[in-house]
N, C-alpha and C. Protein backbone atom coordinates (compact mmCIF):
# COMPACT_ATOMS: atom_id res chain seq x y z
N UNK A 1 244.09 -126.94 51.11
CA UNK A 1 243.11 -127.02 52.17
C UNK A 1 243.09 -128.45 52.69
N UNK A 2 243.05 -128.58 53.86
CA UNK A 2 242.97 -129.93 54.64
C UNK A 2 241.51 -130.08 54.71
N UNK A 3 241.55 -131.38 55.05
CA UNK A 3 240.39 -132.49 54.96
C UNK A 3 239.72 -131.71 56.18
N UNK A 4 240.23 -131.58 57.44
CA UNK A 4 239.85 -130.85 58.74
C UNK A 4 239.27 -129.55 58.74
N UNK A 5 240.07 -128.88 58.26
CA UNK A 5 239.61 -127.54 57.55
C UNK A 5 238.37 -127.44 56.35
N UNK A 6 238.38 -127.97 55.47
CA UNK A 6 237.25 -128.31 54.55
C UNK A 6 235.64 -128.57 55.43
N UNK A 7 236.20 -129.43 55.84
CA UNK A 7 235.19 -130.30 57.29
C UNK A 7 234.58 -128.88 58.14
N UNK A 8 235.20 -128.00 58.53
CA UNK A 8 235.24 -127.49 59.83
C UNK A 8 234.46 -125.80 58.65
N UNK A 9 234.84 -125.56 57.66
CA UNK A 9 234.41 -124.89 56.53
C UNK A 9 232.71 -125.43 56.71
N UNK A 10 232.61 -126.51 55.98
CA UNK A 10 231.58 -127.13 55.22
C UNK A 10 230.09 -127.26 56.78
N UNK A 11 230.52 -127.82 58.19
CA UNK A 11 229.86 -127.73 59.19
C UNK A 11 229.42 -126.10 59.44
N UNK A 12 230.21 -125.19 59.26
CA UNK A 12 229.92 -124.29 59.36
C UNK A 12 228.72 -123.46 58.62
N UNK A 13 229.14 -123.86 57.02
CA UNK A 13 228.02 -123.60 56.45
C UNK A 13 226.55 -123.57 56.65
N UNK A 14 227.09 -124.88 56.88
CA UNK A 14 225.14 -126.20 57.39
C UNK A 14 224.60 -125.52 58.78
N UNK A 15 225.24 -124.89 59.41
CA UNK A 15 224.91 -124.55 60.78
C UNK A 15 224.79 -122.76 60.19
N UNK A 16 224.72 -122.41 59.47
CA UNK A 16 224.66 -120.75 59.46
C UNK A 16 223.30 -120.93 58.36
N UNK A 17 223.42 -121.92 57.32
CA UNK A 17 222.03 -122.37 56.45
C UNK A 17 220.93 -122.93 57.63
N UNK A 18 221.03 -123.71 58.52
CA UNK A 18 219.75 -124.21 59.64
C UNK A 18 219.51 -122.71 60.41
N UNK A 19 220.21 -122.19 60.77
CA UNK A 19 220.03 -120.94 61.68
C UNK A 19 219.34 -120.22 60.82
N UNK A 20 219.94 -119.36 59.45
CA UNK A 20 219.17 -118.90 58.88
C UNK A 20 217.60 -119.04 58.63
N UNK A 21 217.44 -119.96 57.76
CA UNK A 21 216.47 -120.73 57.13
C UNK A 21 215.20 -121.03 58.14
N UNK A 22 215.91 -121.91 59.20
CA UNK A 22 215.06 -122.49 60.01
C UNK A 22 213.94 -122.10 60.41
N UNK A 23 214.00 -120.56 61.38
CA UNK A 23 212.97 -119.96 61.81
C UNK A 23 211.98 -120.12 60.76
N UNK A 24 212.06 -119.54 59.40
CA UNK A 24 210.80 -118.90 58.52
C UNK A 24 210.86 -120.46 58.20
N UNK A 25 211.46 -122.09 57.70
CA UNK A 25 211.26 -123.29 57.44
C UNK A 25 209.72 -123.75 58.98
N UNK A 26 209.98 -123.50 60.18
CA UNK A 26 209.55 -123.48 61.17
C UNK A 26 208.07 -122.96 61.24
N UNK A 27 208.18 -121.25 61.03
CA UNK A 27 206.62 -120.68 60.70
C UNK A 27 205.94 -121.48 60.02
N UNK A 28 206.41 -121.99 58.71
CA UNK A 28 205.59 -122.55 58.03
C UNK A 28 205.07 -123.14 57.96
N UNK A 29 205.69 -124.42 58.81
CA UNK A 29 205.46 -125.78 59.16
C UNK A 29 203.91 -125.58 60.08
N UNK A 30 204.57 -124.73 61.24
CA UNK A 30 202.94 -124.37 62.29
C UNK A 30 201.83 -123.68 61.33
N UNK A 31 202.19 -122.63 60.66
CA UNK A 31 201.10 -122.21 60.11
C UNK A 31 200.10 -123.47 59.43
N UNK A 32 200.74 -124.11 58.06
CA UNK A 32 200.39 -125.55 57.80
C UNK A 32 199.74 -125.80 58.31
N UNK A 33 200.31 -126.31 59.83
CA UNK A 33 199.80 -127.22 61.33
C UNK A 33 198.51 -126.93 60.86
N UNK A 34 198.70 -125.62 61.71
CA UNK A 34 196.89 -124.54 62.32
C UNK A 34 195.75 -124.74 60.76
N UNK A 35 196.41 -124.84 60.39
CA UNK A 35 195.30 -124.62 58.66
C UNK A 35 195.15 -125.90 58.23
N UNK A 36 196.22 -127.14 57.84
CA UNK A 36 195.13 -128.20 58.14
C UNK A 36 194.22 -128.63 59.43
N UNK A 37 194.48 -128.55 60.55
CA UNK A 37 194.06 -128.59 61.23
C UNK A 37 192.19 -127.82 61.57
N UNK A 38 192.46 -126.96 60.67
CA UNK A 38 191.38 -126.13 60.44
C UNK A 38 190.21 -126.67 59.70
N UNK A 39 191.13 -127.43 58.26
CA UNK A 39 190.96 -128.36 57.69
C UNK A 39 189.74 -129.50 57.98
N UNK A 40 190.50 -130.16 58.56
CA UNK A 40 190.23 -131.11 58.99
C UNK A 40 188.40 -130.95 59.89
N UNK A 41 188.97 -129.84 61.09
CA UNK A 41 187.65 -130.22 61.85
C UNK A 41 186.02 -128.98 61.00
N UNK A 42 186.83 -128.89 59.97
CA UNK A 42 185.69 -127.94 59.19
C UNK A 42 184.96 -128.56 57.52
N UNK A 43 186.13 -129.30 57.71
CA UNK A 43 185.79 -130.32 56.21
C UNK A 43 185.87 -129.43 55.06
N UNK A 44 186.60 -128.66 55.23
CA UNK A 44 186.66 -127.80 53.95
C UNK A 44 187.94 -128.18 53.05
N UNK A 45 188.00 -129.02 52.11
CA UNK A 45 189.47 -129.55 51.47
C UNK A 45 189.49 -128.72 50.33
N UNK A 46 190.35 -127.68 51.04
CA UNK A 46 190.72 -127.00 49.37
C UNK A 46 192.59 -126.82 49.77
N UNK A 47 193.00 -127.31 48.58
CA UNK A 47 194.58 -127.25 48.98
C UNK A 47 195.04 -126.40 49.04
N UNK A 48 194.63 -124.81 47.95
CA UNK A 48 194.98 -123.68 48.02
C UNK A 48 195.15 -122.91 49.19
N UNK A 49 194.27 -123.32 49.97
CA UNK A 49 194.23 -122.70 51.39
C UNK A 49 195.25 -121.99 52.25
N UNK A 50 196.10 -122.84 52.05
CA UNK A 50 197.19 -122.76 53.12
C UNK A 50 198.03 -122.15 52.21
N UNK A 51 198.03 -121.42 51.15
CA UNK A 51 198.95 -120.36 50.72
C UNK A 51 199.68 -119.36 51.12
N UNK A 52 198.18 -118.73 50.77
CA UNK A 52 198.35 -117.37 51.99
C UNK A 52 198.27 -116.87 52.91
N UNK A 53 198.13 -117.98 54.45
CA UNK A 53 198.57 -117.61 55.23
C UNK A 53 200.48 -118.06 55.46
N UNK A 54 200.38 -119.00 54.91
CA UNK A 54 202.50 -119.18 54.74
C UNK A 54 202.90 -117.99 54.36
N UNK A 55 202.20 -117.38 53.13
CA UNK A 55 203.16 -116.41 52.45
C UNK A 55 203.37 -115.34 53.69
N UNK A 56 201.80 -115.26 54.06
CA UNK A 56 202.38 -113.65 54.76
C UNK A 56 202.79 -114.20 56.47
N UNK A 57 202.57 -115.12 56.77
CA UNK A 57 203.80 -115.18 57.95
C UNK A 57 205.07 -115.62 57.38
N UNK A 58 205.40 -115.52 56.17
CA UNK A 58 206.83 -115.85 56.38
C UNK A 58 207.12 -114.16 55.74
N UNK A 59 206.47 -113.72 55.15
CA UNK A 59 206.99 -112.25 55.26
C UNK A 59 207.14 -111.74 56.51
N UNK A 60 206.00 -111.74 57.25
CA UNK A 60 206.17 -111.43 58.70
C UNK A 60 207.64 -111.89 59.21
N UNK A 61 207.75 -113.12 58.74
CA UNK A 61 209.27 -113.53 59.79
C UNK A 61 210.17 -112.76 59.16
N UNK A 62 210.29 -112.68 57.89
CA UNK A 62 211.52 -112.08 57.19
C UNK A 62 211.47 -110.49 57.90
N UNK A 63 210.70 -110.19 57.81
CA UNK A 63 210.46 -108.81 58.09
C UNK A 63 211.19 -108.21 59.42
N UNK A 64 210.79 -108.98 60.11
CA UNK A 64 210.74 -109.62 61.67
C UNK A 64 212.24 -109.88 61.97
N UNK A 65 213.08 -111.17 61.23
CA UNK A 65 213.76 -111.51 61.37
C UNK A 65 215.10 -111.35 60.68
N UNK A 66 214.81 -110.56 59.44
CA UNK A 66 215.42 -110.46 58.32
C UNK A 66 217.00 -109.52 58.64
N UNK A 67 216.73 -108.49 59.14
CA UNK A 67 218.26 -108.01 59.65
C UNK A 67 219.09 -109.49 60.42
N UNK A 68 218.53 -110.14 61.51
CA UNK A 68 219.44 -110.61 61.86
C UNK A 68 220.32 -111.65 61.41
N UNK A 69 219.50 -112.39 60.33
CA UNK A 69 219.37 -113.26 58.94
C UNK A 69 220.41 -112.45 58.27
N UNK A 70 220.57 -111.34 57.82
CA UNK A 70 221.27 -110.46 56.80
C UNK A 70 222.88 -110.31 57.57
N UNK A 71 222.81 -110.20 58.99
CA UNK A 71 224.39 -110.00 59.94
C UNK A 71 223.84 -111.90 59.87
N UNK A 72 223.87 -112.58 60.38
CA UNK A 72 224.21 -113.99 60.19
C UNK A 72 225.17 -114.19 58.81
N UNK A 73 224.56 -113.96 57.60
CA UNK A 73 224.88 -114.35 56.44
C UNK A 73 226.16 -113.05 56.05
N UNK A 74 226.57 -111.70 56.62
CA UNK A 74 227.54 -111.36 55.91
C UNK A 74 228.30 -111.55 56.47
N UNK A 75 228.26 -111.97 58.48
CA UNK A 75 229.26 -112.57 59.77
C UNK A 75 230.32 -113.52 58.70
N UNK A 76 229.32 -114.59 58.20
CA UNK A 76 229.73 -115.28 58.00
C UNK A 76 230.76 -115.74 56.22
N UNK A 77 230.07 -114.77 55.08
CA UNK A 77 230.99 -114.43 54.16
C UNK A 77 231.73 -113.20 54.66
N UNK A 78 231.94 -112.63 55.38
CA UNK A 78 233.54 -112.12 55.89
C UNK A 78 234.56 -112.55 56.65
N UNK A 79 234.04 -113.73 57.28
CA UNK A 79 234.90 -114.87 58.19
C UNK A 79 235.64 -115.57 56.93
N UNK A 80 234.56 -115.83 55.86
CA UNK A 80 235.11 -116.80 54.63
C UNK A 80 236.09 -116.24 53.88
N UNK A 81 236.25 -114.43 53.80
CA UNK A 81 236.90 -114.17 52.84
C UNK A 81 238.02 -113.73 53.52
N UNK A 82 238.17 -113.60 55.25
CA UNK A 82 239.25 -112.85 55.66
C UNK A 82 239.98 -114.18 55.85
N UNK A 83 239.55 -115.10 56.10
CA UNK A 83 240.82 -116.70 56.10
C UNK A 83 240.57 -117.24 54.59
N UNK A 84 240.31 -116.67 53.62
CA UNK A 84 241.04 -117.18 52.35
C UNK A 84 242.02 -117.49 52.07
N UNK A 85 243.66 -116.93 52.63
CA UNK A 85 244.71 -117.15 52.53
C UNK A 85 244.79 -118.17 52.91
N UNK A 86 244.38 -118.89 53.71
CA UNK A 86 244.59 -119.94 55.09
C UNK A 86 243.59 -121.18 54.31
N UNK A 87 242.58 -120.89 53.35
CA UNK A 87 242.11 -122.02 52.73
C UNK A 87 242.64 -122.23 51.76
N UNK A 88 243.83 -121.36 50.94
CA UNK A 88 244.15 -121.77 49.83
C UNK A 88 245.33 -122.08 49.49
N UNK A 89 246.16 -122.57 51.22
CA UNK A 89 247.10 -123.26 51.13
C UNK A 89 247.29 -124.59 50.87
């Protein structure tokens, strides 16, 4: 395997892991947002708080988003396994 190829492998990865990931990494972040924020102008500091609304919008996203997450991720281990020959020169 070449340095180029490895490279061009390894970018690929990182870009099919951000795509994946991202969206439900994303929900979470806003949900967070909205709930400290909630936080804040209510004075209520309890850290637990913001649990369960993450959990169930990121089920929501999976739910939501999860087939296309599932063809992202096998697109991409069948791209990996049909040029195996070609990486293991």
């Amino acid at each position: 395997m070449t340095q180029q190829l490895f490279m061009e492998v390894a970018l690929r990865a990182l870009y099919v892991a951000a795509i994946v990931g991202g969206p439900a990494l994303v929900i979470s972040l806003l949900v967070g947002l909205i709930i400290s924020i909630f936080q804040a102008v209510t004075q209520i500091n309890e850290a637990t708080l913001t649990f369960i609304p993450k959990i169930v919008a990121i089920m929501l996203c999976l739910i939501m988003l999860g087939p296309w997450m599932l063809n992202s991720l096998i697109d991409y281990t069948a791209s990996i396994l049909l040029n195996l020959a070609r990486y293991a020169r």
